[in-house]
C-alpha atoms as a PDB file:
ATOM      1  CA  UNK A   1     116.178 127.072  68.143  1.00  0.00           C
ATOM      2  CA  UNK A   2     116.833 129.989  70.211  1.00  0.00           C
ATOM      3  CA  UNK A   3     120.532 130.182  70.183  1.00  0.00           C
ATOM      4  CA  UNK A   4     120.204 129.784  66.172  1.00  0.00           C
ATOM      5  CA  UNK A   5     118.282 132.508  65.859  1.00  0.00           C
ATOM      6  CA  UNK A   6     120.055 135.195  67.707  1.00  0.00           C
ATOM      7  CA  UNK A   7     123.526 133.608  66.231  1.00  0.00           C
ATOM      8  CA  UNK A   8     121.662 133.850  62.564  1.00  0.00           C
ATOM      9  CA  UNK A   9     120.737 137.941  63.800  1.00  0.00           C
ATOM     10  CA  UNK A  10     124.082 138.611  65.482  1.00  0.00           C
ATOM     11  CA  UNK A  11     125.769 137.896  61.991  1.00  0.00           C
ATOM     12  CA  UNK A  12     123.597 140.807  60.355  1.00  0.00           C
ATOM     13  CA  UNK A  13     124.280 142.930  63.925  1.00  0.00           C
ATOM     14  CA  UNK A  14     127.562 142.967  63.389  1.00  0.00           C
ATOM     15  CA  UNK A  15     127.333 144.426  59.684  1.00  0.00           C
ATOM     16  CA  UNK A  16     124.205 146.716  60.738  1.00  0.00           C
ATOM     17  CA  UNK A  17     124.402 150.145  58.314  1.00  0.00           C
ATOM     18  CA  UNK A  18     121.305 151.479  59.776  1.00  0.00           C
ATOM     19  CA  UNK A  19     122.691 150.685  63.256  1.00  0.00           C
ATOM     20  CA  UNK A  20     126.009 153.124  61.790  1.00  0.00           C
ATOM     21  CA  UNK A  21     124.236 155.697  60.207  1.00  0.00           C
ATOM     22  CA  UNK A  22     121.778 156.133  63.185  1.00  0.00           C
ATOM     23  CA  UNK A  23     124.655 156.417  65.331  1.00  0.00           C
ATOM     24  CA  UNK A  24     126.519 158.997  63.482  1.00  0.00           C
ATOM     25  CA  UNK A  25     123.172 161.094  63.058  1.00  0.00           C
ATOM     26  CA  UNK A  26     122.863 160.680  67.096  1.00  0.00           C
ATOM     27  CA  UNK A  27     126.165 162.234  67.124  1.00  0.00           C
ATOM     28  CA  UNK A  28     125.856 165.000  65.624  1.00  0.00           C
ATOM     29  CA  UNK A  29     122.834 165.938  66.749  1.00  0.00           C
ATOM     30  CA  UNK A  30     124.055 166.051  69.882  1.00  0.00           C
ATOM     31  CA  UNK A  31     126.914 168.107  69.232  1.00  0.00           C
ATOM     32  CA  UNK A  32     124.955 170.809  68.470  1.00  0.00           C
ATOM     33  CA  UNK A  33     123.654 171.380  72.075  1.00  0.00           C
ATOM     34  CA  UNK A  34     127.075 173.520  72.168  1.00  0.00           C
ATOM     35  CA  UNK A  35     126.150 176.151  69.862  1.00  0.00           C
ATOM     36  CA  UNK A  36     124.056 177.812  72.559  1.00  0.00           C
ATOM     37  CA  UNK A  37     127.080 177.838  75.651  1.00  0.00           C
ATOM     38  CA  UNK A  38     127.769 181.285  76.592  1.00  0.00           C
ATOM     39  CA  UNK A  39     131.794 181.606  76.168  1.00  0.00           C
ATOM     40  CA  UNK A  40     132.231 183.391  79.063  1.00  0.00           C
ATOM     41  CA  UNK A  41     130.767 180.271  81.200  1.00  0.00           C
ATOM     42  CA  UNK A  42     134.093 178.082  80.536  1.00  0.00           C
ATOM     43  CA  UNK A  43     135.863 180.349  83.257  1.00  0.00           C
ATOM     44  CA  UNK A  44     132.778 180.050  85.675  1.00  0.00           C
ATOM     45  CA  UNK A  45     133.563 177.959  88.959  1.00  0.00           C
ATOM     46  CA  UNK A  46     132.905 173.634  88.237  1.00  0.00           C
ATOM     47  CA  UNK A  47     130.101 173.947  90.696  1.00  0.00           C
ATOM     48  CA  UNK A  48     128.253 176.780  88.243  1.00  0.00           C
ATOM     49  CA  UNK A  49     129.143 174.857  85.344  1.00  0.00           C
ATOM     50  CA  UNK A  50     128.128 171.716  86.602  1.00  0.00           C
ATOM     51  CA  UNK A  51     124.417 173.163  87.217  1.00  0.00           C
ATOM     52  CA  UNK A  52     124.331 174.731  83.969  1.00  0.00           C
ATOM     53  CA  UNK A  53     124.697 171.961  82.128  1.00  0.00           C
ATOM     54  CA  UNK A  54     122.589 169.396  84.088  1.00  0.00           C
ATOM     55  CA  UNK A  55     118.861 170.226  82.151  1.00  0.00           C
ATOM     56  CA  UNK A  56     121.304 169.100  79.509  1.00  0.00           C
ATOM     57  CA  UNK A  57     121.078 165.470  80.609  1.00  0.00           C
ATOM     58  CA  UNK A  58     117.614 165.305  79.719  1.00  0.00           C
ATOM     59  CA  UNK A  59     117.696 167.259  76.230  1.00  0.00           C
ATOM     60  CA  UNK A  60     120.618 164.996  75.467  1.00  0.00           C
ATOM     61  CA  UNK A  61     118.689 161.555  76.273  1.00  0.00           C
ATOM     62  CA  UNK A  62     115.645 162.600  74.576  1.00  0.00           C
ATOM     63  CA  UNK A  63     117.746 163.089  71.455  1.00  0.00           C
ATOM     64  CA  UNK A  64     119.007 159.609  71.772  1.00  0.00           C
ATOM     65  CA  UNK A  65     115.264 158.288  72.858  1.00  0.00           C
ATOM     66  CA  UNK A  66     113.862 159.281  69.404  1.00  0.00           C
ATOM     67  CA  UNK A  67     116.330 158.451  67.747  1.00  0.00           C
ATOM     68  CA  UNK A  68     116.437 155.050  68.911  1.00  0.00           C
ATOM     69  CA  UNK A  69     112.753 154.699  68.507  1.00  0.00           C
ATOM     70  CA  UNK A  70     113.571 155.219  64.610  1.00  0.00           C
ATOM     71  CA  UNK A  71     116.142 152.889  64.824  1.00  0.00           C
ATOM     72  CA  UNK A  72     114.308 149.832  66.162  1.00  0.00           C
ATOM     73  CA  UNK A  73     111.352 150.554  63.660  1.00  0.00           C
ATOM     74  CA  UNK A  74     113.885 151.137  60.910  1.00  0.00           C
ATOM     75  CA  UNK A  75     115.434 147.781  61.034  1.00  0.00           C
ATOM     76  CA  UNK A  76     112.496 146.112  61.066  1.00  0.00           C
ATOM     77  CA  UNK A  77     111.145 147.691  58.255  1.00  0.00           C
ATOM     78  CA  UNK A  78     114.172 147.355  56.157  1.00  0.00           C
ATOM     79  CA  UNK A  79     114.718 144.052  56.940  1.00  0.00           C
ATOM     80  CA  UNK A  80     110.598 142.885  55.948  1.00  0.00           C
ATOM     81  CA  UNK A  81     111.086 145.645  52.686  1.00  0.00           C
ATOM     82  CA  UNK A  82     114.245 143.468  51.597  1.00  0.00           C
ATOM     83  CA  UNK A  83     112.669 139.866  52.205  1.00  0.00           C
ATOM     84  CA  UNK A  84     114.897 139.036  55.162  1.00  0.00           C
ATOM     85  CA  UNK A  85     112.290 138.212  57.542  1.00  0.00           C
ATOM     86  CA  UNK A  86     111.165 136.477  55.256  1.00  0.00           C
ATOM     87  CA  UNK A  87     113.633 134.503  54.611  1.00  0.00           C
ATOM     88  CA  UNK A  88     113.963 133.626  58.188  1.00  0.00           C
ATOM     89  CA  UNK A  89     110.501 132.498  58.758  1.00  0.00           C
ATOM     90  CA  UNK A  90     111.185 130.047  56.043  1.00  0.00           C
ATOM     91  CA  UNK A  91     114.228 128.614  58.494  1.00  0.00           C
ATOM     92  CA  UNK A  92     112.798 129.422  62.056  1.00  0.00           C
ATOM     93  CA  UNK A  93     109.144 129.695  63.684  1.00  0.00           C
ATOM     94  CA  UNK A  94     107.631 133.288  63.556  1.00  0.00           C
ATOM     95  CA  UNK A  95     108.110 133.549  67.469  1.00  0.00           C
ATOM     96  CA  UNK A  96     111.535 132.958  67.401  1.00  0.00           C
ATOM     97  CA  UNK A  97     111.795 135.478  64.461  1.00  0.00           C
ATOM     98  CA  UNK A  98     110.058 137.847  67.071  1.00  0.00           C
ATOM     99  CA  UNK A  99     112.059 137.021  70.134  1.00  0.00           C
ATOM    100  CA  UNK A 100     115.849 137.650  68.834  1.00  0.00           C
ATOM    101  CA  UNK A 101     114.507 141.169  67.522  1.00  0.00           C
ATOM    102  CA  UNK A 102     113.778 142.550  71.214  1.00  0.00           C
ATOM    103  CA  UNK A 103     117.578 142.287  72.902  1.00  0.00           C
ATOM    104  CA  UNK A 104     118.785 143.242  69.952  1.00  0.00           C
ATOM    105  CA  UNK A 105     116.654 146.515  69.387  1.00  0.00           C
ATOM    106  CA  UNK A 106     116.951 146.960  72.974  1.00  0.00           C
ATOM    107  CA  UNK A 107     121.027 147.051  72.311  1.00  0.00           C
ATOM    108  CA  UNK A 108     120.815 149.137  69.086  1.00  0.00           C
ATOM    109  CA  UNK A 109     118.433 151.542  70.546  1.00  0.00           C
ATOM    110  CA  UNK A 110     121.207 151.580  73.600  1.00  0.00           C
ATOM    111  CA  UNK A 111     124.050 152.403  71.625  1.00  0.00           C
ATOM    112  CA  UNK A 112     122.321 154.774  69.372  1.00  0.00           C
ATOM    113  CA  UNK A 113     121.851 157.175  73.151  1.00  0.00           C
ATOM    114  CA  UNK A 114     124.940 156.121  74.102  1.00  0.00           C
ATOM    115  CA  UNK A 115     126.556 158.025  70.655  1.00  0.00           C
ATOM    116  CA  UNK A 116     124.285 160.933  71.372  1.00  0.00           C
ATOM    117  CA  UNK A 117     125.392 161.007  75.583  1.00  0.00           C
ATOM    118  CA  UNK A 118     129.079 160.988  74.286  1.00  0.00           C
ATOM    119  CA  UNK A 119     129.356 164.023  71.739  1.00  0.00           C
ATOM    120  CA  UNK A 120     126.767 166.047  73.707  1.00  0.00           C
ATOM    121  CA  UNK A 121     128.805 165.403  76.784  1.00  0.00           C
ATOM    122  CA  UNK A 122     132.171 166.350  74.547  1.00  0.00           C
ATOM    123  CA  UNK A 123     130.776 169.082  73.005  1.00  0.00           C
ATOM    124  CA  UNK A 124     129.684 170.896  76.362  1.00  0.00           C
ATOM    125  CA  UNK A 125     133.080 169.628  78.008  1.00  0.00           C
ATOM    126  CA  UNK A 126     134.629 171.776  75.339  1.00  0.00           C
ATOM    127  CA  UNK A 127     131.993 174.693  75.555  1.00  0.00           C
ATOM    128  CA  UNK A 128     132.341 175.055  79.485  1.00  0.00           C
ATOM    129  CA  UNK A 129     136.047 174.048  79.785  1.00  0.00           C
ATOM    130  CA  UNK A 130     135.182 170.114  81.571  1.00  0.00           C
ATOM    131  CA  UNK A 131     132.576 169.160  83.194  1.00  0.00           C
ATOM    132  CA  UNK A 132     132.850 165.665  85.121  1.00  0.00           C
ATOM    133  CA  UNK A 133     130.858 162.896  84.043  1.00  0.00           C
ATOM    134  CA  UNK A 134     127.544 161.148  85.697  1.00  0.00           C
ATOM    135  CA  UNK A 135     127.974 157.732  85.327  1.00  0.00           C
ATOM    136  CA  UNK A 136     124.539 156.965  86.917  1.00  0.00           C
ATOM    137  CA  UNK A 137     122.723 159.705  84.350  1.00  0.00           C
ATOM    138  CA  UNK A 138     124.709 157.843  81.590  1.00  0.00           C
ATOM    139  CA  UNK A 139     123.303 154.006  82.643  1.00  0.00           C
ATOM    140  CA  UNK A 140     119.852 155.931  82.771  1.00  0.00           C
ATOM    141  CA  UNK A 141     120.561 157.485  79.271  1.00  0.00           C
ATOM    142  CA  UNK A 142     121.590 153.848  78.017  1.00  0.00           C
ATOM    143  CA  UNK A 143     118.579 152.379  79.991  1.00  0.00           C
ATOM    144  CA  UNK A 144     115.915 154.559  77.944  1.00  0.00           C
ATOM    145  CA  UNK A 145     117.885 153.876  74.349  1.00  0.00           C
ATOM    146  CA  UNK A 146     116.968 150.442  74.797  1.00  0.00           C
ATOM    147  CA  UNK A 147     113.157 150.581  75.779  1.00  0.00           C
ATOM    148  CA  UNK A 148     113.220 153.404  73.136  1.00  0.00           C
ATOM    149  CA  UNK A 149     114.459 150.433  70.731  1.00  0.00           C
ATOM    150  CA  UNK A 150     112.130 148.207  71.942  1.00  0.00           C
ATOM    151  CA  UNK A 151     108.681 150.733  70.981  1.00  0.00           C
ATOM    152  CA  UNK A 152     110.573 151.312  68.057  1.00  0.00           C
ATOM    153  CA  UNK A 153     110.388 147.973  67.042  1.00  0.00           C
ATOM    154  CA  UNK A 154     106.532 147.659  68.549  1.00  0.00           C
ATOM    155  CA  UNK A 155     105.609 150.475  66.678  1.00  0.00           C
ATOM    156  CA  UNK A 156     107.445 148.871  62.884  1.00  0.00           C
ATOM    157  CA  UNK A 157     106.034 145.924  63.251  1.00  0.00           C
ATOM    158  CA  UNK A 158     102.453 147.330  63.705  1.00  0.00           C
ATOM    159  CA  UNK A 159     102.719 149.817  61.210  1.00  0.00           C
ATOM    160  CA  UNK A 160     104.969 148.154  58.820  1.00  0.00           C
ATOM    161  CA  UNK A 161     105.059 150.787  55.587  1.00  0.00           C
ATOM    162  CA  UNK A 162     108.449 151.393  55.790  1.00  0.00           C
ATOM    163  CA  UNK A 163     108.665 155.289  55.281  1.00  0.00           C
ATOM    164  CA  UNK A 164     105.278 155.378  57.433  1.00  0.00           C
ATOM    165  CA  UNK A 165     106.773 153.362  60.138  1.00  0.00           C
ATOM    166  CA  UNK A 166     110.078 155.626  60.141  1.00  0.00           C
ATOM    167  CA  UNK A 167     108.065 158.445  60.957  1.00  0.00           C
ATOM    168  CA  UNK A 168     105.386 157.085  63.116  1.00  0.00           C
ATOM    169  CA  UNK A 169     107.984 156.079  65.528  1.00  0.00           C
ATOM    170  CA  UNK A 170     110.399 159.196  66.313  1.00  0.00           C
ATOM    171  CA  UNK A 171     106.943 161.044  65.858  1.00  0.00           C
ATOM    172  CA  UNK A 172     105.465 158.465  68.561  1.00  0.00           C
ATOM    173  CA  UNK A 173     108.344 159.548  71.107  1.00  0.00           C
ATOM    174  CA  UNK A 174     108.759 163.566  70.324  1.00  0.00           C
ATOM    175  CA  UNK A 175     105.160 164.149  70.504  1.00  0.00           C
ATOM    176  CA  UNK A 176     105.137 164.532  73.947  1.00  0.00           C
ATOM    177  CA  UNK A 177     107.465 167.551  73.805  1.00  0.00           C
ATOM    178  CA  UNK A 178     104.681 169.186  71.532  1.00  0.00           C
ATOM    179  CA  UNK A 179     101.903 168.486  74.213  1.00  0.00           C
ATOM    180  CA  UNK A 180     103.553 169.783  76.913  1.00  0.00           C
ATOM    181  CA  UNK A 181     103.232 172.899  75.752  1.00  0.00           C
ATOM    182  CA  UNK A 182      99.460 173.555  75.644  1.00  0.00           C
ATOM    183  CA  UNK A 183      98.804 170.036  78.400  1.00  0.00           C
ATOM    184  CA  UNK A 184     101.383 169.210  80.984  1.00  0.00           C
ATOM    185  CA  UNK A 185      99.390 167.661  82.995  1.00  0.00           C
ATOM    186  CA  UNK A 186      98.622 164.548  80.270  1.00  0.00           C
ATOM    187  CA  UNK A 187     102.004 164.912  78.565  1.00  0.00           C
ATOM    188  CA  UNK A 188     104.052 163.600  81.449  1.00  0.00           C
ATOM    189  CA  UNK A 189     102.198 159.893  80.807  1.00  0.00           C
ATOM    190  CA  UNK A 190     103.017 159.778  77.133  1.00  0.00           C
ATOM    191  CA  UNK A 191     106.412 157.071  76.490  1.00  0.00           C
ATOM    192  CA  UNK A 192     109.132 159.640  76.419  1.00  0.00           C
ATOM    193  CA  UNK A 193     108.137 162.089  79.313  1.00  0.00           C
ATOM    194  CA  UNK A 194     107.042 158.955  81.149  1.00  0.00           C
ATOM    195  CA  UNK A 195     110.585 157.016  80.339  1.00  0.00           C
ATOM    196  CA  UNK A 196     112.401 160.033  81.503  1.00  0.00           C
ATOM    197  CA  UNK A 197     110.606 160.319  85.025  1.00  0.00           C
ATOM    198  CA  UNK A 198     110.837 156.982  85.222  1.00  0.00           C
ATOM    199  CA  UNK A 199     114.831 156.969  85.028  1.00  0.00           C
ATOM    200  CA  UNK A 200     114.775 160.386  87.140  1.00  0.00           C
ATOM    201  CA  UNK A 201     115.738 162.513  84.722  1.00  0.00           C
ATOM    202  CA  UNK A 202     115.389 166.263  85.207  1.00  0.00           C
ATOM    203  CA  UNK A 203     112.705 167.214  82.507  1.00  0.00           C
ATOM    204  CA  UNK A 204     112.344 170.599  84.006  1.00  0.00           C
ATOM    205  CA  UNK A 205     114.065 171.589  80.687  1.00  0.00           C
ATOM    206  CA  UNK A 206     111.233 170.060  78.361  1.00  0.00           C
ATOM    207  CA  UNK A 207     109.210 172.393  80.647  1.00  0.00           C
ATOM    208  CA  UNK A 208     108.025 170.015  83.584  1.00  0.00           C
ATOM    209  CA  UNK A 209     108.206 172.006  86.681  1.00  0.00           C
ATOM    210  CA  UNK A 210     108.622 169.702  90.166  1.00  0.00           C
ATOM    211  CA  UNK A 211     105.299 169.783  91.335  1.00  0.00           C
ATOM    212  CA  UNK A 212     103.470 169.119  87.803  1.00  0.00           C
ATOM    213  CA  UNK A 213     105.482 165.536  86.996  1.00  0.00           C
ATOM    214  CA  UNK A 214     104.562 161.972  88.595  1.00  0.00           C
ATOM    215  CA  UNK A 215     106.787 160.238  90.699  1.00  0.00           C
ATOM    216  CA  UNK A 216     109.232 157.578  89.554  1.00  0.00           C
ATOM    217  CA  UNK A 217     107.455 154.502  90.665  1.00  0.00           C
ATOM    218  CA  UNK A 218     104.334 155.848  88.840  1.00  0.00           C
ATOM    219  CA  UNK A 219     106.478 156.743  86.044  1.00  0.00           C
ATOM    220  CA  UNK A 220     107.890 153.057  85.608  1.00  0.00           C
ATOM    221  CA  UNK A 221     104.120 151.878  85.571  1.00  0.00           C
ATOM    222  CA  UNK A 222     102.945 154.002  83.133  1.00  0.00           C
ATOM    223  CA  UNK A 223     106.579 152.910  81.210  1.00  0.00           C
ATOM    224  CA  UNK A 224     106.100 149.546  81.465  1.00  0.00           C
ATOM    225  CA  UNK A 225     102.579 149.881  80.309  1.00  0.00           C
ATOM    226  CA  UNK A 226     103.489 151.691  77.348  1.00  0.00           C
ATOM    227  CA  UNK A 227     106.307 149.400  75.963  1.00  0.00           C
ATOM    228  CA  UNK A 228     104.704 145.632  77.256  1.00  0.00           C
ATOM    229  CA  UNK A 229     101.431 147.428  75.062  1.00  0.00           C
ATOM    230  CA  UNK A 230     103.654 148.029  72.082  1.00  0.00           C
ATOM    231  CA  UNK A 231     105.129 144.790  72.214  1.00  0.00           C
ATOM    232  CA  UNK A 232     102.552 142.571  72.729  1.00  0.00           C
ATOM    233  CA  UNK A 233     100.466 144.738  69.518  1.00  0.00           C
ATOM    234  CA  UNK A 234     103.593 143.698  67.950  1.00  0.00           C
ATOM    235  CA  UNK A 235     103.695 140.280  69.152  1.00  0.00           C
ATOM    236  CA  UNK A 236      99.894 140.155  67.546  1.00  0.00           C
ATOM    237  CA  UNK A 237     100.358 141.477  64.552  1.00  0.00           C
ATOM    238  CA  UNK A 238     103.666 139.518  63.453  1.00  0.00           C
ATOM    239  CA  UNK A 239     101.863 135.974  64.237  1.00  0.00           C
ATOM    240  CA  UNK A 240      98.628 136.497  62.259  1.00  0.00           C
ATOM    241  CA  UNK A 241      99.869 138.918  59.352  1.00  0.00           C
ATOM    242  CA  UNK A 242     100.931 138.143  56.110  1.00  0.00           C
ATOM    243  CA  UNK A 243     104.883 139.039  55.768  1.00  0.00           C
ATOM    244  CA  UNK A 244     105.954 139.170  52.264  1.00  0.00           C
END
């Protein structure tokens, strides 16, 4: 039943225009973390240019965080707006239906911050004249596409107006860059402050300081909480609600 279902959602994967279009907006969003790279910093020594651009990391995954979390709402919501889920429920049992969705918002959210890693990485390679690259801040940057899929998809299937959902859910995640300003203290629990401690990211740059975030065990508490609670509201709402 299983191994139908995710070979039934693999075949729509693979032809996935939101998945594209997401992407390429990920992109190029990114690329514009360039336009502010003083020119005179490409002839700076690696070491100067390697510390300039490491609050970058963070900016750069946050971009790809919200981005994912409007990808893994937006397929939902396209899919139930089109009649393909329901379609599906008429061939496969509701938690089935439910199951194959997670990996594969998980992987969509993951290669929607993986677009957004590579052309901000590019562009500021260009800007500063190279700059090597972390392939432990890129797993991290992968690792927090995916659970950004995943509330993505918690937060559509709860929510499920389409045009609602789609900005409920990149709201959801970018919020906590608002409350930071005027509440640092609470702002570092909400998902995306709490997914980037959690995956020790530097979020000095979203204006954390050190001694005002909570350390990454915490973090992937407060994390888990966050997603497993979006999830299972999900889980809820897809077996006892009407899906037309």
């Amino acid at each position: 039943m299983i191994g139908r279902a995710l070979r039934a959602h693999a075949r729509g994967f693979a032809r996935d225009v939101v998945l594209f279009w997401v992407t390429v907006a990920g992109l190029v969003l990114s690329l514009s973390v360039a336009t502010n790279i003083p020119p005179e910093l490409a002839d700076a020594p690696p070491d100067v240019r390697a510390a300039f651009a490491a609050p970058y990391e963070a900016v750069l995954a946050t971009y790809g965080a919200v981005l994912a979390a409007a990808y893994g709402s937006f397929r939902y919501t396209v899919d139930r707006r089109d009649g393909v889920v329901a379609q599906r429920l008429m061939l496969q049992p509701r938690w089935a239906t439910l199951l194959v969705r997670m990996p594969a918002s998980a992987v969509g959210g993951a290669i929607v911050a993986l677009a957004g890693a590579v052309g901000g990485h590019a562009a500021l390679s260009v800007a500063m004249g190279g700059l090597p690259l972390e392939w432990s801040s890129l797993g991290s940057t992968l690792s927090l596409g995916a659970l950004a899929g995943l509330w993505g998809l918690g937060v559509g299937i709860v929510v499920q107006a389409h045009l609602v959902a789609l900005f409920v859910a990149p709201m959801s995640m970018s919020v906590a860059v608002l409350v930071v300003i005027f509440w640092r203290s609470g702002a570092v629990y909400l998902p995306l402050l709490a997914m980037l401690e959690a995956l020790r990211f530097d979020v000095s740059a979203l204006g954390i300081l050190p001694d005002e975030g909570i350390d990454s065990p915490t973090a992937g508490l407060v994390t888990a909480a966050w997603v497993l609670g979006a999830l299972v509201a999900a889980g809820l709402s897809f077996m006892n609600r009407d899906v037309k």
